[in-house]
PDB file of N, CA and C in Angstrom:
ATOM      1  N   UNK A   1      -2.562  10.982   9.094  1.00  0.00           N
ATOM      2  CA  UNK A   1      -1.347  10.603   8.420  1.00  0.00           C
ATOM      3  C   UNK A   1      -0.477  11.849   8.263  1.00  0.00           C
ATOM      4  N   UNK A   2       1.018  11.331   8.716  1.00  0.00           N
ATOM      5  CA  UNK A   2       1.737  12.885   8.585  1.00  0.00           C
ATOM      6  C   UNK A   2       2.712  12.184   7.485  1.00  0.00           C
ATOM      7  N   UNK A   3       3.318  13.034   6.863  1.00  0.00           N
ATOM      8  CA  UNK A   3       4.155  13.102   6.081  1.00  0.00           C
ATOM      9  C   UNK A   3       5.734  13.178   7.247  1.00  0.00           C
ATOM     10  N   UNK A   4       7.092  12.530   6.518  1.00  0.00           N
ATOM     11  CA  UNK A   4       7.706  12.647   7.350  1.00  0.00           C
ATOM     12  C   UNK A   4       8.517  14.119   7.863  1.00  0.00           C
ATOM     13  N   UNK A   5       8.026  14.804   7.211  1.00  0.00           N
ATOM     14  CA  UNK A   5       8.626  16.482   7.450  1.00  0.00           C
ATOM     15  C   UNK A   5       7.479  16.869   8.440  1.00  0.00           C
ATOM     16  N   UNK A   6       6.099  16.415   8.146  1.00  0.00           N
ATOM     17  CA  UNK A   6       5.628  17.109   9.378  1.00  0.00           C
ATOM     18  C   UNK A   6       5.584  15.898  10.558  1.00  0.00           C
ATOM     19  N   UNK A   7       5.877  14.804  10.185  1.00  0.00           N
ATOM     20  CA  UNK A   7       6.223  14.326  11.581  1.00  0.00           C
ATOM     21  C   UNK A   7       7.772  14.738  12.325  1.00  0.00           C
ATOM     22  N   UNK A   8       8.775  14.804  11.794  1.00  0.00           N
ATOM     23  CA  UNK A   8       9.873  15.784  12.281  1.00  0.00           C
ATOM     24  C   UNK A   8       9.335  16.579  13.187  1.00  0.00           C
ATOM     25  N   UNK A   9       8.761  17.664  12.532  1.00  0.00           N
ATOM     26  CA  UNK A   9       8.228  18.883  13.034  1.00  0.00           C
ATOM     27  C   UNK A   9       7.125  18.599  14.174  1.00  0.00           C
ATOM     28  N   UNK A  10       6.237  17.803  14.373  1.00  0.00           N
ATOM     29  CA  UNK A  10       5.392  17.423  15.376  1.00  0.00           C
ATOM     30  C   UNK A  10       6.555  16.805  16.437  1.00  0.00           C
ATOM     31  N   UNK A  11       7.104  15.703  16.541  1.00  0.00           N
ATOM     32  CA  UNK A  11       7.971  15.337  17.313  1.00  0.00           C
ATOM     33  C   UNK A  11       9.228  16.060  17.947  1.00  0.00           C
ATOM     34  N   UNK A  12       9.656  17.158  17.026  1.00  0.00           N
ATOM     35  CA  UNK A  12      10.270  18.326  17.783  1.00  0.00           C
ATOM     36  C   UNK A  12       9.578  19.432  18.548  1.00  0.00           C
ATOM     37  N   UNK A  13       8.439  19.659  18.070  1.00  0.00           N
ATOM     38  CA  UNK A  13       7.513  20.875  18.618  1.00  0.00           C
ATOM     39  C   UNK A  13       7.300  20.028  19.945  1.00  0.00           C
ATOM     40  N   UNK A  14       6.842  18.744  20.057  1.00  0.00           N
ATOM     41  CA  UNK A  14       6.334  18.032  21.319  1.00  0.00           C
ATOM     42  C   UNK A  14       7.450  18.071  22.260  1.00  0.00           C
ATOM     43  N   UNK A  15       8.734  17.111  21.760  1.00  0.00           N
ATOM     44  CA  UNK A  15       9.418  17.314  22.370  1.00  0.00           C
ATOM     45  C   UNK A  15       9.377  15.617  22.703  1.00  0.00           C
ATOM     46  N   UNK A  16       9.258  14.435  21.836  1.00  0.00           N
ATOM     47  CA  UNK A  16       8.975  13.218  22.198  1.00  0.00           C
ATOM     48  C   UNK A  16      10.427  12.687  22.000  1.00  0.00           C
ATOM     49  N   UNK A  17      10.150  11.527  22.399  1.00  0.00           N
ATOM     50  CA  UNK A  17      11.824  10.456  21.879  1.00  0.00           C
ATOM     51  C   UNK A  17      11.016   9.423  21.959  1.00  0.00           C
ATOM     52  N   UNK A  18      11.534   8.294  20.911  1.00  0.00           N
ATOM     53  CA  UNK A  18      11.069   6.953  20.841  1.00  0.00           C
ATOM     54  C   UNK A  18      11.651   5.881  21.868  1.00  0.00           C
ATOM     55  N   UNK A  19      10.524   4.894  22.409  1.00  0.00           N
ATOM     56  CA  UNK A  19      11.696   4.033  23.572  1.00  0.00           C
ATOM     57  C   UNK A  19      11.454   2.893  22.930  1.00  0.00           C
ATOM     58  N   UNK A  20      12.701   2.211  23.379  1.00  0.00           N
ATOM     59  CA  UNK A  20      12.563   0.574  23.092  1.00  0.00           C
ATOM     60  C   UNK A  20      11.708  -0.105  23.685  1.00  0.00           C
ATOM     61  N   UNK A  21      10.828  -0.422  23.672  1.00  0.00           N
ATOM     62  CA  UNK A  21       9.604  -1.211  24.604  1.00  0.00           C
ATOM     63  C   UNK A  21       8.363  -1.664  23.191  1.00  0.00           C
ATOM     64  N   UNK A  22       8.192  -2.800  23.862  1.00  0.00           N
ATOM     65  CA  UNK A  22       6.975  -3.548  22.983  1.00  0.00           C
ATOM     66  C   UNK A  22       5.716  -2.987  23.160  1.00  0.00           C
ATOM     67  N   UNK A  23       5.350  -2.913  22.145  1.00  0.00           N
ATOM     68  CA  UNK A  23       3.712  -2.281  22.734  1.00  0.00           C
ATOM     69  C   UNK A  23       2.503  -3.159  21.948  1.00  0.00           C
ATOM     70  N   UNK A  24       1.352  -3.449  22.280  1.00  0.00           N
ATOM     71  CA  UNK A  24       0.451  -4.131  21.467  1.00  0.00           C
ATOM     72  C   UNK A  24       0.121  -3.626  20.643  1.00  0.00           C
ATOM     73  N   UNK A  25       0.971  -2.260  19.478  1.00  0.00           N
ATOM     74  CA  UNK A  25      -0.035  -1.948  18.596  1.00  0.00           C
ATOM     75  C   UNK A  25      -0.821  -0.736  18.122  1.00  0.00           C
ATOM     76  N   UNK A  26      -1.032  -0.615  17.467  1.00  0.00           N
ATOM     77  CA  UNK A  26      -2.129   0.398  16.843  1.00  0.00           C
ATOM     78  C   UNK A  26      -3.948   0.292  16.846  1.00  0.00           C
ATOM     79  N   UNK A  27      -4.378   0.329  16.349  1.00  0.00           N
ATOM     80  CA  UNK A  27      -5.759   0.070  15.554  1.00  0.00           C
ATOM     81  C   UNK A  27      -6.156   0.953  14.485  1.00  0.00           C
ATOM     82  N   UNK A  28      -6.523  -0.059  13.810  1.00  0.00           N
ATOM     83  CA  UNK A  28      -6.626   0.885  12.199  1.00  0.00           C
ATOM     84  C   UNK A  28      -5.964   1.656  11.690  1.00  0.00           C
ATOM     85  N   UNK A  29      -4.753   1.473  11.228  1.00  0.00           N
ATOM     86  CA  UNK A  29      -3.307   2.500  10.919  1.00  0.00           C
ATOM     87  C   UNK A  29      -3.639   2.195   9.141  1.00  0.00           C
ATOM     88  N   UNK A  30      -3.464   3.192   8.319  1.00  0.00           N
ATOM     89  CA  UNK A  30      -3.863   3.115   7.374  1.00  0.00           C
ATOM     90  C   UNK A  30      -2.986   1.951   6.367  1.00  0.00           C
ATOM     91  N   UNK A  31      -3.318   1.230   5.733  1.00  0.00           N
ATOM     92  CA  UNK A  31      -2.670   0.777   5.088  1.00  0.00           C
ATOM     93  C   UNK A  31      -2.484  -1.104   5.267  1.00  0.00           C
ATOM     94  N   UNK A  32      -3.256  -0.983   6.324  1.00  0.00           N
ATOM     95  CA  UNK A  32      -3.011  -2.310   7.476  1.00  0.00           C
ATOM     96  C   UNK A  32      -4.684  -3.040   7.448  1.00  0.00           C
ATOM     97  N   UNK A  33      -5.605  -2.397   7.213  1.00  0.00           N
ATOM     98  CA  UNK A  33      -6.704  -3.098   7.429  1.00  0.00           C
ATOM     99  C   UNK A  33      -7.265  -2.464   8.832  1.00  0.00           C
ATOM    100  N   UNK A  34      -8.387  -3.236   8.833  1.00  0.00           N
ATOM    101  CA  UNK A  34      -9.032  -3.449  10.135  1.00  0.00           C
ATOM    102  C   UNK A  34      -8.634  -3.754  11.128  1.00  0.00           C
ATOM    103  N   UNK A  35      -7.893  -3.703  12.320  1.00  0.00           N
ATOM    104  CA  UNK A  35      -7.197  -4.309  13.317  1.00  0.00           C
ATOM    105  C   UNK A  35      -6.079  -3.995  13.830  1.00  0.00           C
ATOM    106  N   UNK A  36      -5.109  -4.295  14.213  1.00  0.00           N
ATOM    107  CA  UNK A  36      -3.597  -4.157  15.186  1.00  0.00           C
ATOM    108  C   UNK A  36      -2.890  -4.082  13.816  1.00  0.00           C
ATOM    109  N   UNK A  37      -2.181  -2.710  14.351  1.00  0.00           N
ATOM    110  CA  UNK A  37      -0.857  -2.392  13.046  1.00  0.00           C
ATOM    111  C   UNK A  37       0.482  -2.348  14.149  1.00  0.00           C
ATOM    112  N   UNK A  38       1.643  -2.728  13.836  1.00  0.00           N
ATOM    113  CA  UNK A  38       2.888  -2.853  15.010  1.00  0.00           C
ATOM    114  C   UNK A  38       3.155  -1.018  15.006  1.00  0.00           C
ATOM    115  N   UNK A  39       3.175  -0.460  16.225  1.00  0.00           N
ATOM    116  CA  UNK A  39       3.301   0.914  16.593  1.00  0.00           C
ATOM    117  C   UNK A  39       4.417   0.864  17.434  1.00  0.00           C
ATOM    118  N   UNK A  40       5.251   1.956  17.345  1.00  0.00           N
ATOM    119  CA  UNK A  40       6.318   2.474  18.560  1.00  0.00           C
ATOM    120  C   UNK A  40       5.662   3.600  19.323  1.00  0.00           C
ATOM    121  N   UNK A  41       6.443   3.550  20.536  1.00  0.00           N
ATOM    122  CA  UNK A  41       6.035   4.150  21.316  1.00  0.00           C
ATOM    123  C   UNK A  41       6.979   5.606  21.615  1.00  0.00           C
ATOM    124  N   UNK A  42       6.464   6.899  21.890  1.00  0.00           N
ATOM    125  CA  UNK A  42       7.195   7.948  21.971  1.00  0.00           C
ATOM    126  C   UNK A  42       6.218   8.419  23.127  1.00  0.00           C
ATOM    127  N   UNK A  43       7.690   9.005  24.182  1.00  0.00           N
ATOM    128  CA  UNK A  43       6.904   9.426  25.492  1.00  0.00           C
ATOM    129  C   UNK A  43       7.843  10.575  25.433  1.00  0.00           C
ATOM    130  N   UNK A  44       7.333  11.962  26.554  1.00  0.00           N
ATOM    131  CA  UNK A  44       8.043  13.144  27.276  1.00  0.00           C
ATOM    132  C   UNK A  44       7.859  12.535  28.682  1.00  0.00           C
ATOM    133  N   UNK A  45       9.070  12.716  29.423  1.00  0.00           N
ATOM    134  CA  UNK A  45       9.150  12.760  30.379  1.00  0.00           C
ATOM    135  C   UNK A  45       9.623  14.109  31.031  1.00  0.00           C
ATOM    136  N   UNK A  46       8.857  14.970  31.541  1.00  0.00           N
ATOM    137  CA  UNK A  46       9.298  16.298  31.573  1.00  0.00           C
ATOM    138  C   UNK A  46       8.045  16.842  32.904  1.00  0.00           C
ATOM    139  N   UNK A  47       7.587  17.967  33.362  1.00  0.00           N
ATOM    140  CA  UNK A  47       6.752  18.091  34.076  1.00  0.00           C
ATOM    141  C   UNK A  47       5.574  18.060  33.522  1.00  0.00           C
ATOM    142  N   UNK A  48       5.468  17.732  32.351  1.00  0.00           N
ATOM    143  CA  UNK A  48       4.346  17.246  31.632  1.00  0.00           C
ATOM    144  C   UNK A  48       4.749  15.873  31.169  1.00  0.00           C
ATOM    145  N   UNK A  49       3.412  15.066  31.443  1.00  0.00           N
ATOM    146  CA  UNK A  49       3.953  13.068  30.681  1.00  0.00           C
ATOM    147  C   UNK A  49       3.461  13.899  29.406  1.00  0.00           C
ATOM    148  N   UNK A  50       3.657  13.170  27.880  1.00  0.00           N
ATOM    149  CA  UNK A  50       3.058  13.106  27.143  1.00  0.00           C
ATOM    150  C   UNK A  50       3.223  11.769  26.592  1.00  0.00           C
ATOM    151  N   UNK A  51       2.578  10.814  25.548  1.00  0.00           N
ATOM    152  CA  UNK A  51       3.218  10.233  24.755  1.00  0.00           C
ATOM    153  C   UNK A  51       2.037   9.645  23.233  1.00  0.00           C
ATOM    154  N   UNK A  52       2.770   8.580  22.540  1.00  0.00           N
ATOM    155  CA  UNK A  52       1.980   8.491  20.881  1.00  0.00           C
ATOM    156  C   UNK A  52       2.693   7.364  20.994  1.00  0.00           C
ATOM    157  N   UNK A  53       1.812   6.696  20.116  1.00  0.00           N
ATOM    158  CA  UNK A  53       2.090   5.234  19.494  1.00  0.00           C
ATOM    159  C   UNK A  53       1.807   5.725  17.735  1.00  0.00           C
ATOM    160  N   UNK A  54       3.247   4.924  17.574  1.00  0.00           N
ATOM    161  CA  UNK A  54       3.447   5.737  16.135  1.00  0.00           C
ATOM    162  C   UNK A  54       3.693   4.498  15.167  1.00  0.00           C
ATOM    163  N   UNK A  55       2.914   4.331  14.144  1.00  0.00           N
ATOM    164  CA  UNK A  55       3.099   3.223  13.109  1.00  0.00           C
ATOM    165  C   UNK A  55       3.214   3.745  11.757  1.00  0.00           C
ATOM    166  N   UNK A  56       4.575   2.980  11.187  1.00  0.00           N
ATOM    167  CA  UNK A  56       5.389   3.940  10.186  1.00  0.00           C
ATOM    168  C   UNK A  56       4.459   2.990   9.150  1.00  0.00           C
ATOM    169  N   UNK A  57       3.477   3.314   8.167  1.00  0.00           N
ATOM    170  CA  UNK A  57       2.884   3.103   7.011  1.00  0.00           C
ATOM    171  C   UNK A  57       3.322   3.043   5.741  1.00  0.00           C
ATOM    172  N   UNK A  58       2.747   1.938   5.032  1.00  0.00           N
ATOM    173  CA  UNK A  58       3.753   1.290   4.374  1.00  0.00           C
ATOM    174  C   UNK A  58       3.092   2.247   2.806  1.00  0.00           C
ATOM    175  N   UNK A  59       3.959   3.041   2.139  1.00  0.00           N
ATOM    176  CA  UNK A  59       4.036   3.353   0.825  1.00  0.00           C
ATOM    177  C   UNK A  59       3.173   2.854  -0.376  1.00  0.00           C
ATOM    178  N   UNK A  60       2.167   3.382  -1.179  1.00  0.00           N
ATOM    179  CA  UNK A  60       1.469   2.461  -1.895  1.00  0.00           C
ATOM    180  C   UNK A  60       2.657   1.062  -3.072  1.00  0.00           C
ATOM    181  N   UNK A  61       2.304   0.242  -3.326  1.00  0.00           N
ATOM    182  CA  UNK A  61       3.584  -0.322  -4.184  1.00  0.00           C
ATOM    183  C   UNK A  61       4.310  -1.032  -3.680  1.00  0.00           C
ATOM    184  N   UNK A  62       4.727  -0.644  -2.010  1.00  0.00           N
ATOM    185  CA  UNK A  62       5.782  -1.569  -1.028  1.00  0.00           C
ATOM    186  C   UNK A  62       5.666  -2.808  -1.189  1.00  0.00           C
ATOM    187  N   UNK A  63       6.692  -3.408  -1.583  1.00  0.00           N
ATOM    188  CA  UNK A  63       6.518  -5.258  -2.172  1.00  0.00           C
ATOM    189  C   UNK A  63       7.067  -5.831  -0.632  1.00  0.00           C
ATOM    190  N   UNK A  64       7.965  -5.047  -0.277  1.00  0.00           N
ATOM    191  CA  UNK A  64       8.590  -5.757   0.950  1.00  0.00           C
ATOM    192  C   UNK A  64       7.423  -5.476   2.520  1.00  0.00           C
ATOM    193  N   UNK A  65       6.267  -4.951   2.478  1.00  0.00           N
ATOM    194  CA  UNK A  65       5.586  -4.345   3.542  1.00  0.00           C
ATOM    195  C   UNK A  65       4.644  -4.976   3.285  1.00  0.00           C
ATOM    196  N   UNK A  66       3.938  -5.762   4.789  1.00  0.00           N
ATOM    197  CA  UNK A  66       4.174  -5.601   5.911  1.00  0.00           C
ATOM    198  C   UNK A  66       4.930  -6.438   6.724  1.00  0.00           C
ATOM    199  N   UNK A  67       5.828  -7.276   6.032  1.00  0.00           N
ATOM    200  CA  UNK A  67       6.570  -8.270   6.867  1.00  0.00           C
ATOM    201  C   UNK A  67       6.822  -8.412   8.611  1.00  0.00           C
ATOM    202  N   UNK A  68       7.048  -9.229   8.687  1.00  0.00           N
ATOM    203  CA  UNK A  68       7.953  -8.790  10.269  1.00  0.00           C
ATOM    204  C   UNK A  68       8.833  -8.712  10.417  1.00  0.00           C
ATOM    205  N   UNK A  69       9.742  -9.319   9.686  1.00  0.00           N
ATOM    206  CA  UNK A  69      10.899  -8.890   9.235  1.00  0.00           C
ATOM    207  C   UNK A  69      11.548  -7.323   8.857  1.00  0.00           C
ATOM    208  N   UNK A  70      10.840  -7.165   7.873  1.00  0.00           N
ATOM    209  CA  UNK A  70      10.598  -5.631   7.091  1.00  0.00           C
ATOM    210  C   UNK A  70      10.200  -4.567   8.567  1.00  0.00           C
ATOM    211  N   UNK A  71       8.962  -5.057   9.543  1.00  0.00           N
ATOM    212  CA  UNK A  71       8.587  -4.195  10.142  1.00  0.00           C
ATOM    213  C   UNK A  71       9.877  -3.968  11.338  1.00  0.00           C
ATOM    214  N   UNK A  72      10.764  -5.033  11.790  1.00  0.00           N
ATOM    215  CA  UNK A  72      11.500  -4.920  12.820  1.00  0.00           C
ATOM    216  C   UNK A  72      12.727  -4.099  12.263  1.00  0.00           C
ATOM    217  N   UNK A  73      12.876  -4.222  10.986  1.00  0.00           N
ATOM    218  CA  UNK A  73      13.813  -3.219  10.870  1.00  0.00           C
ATOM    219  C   UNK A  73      13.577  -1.484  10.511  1.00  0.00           C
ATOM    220  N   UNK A  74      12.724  -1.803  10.200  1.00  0.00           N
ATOM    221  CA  UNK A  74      12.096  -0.153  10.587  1.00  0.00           C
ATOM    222  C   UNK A  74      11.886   0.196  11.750  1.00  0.00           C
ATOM    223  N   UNK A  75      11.208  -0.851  12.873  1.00  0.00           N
ATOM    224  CA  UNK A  75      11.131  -0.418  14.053  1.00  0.00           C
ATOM    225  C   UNK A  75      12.912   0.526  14.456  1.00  0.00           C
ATOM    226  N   UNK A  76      13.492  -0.087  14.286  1.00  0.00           N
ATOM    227  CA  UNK A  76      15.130  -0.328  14.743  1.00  0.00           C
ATOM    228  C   UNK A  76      15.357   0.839  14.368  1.00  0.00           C
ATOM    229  N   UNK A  77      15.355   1.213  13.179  1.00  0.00           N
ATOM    230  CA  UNK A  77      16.103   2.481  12.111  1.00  0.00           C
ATOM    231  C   UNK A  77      14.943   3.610  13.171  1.00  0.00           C
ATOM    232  N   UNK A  78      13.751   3.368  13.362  1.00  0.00           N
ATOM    233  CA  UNK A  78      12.831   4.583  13.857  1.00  0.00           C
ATOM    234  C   UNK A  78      13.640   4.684  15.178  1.00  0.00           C
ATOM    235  N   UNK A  79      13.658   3.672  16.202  1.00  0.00           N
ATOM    236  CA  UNK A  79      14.098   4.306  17.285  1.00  0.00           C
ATOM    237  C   UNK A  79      15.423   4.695  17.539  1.00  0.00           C
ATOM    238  N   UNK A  80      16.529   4.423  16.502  1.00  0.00           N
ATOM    239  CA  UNK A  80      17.920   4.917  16.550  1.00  0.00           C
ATOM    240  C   UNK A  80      17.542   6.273  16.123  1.00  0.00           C
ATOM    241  N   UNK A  81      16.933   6.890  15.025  1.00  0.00           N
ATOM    242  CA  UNK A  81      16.959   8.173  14.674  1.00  0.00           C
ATOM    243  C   UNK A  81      15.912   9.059  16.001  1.00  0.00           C
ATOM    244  N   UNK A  82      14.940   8.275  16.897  1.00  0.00           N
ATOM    245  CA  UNK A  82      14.655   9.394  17.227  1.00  0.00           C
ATOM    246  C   UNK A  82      14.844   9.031  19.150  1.00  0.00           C
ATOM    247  N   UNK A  83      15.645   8.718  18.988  1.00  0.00           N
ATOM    248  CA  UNK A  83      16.153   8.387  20.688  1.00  0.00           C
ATOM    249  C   UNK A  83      16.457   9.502  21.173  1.00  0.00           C
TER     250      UNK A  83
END
């Protein structure tokens, strides 16, 4: 689990960007249980591939989390900020 300052900092040091594409998922993302948590996907395309499936975790308290609703607009807000 990163905090979002050191995920900043991991995703700039890497050098990732988030893409629009569906992906099946996580497994075991904290906060979610046992099973598939909804993840985005961040790839480098550079002379190195790299990439992460990244699932934004929901805050202890979150009344509105884990919706799908709730989750698609976070998806949205994640990949506008890190395109």
């Amino acid at each position: 689990m990163l905090t979002q300052e050191q995920f900043d900092e991991f995703v700039n040091l890497v050098g990732l960007c988030a893409e629009d594409i569906e992906t099946m998922g996580s497994i075991g993302a904290p906060g979610f249980g046992f099973g598939c948590a909804p993840a985005i996907s961040f790839t480098l395309h550079a002379d190195l591939y790299a990439g992460a499936y990244v699932t934004s975790c929901p805050k202890e308290g979150d009344e509105f989390w884990p919706t799908e609703d709730a989750w698609k607009k976070v998806r949205r807000q994640v990949i506008e900020h890190y395109q």
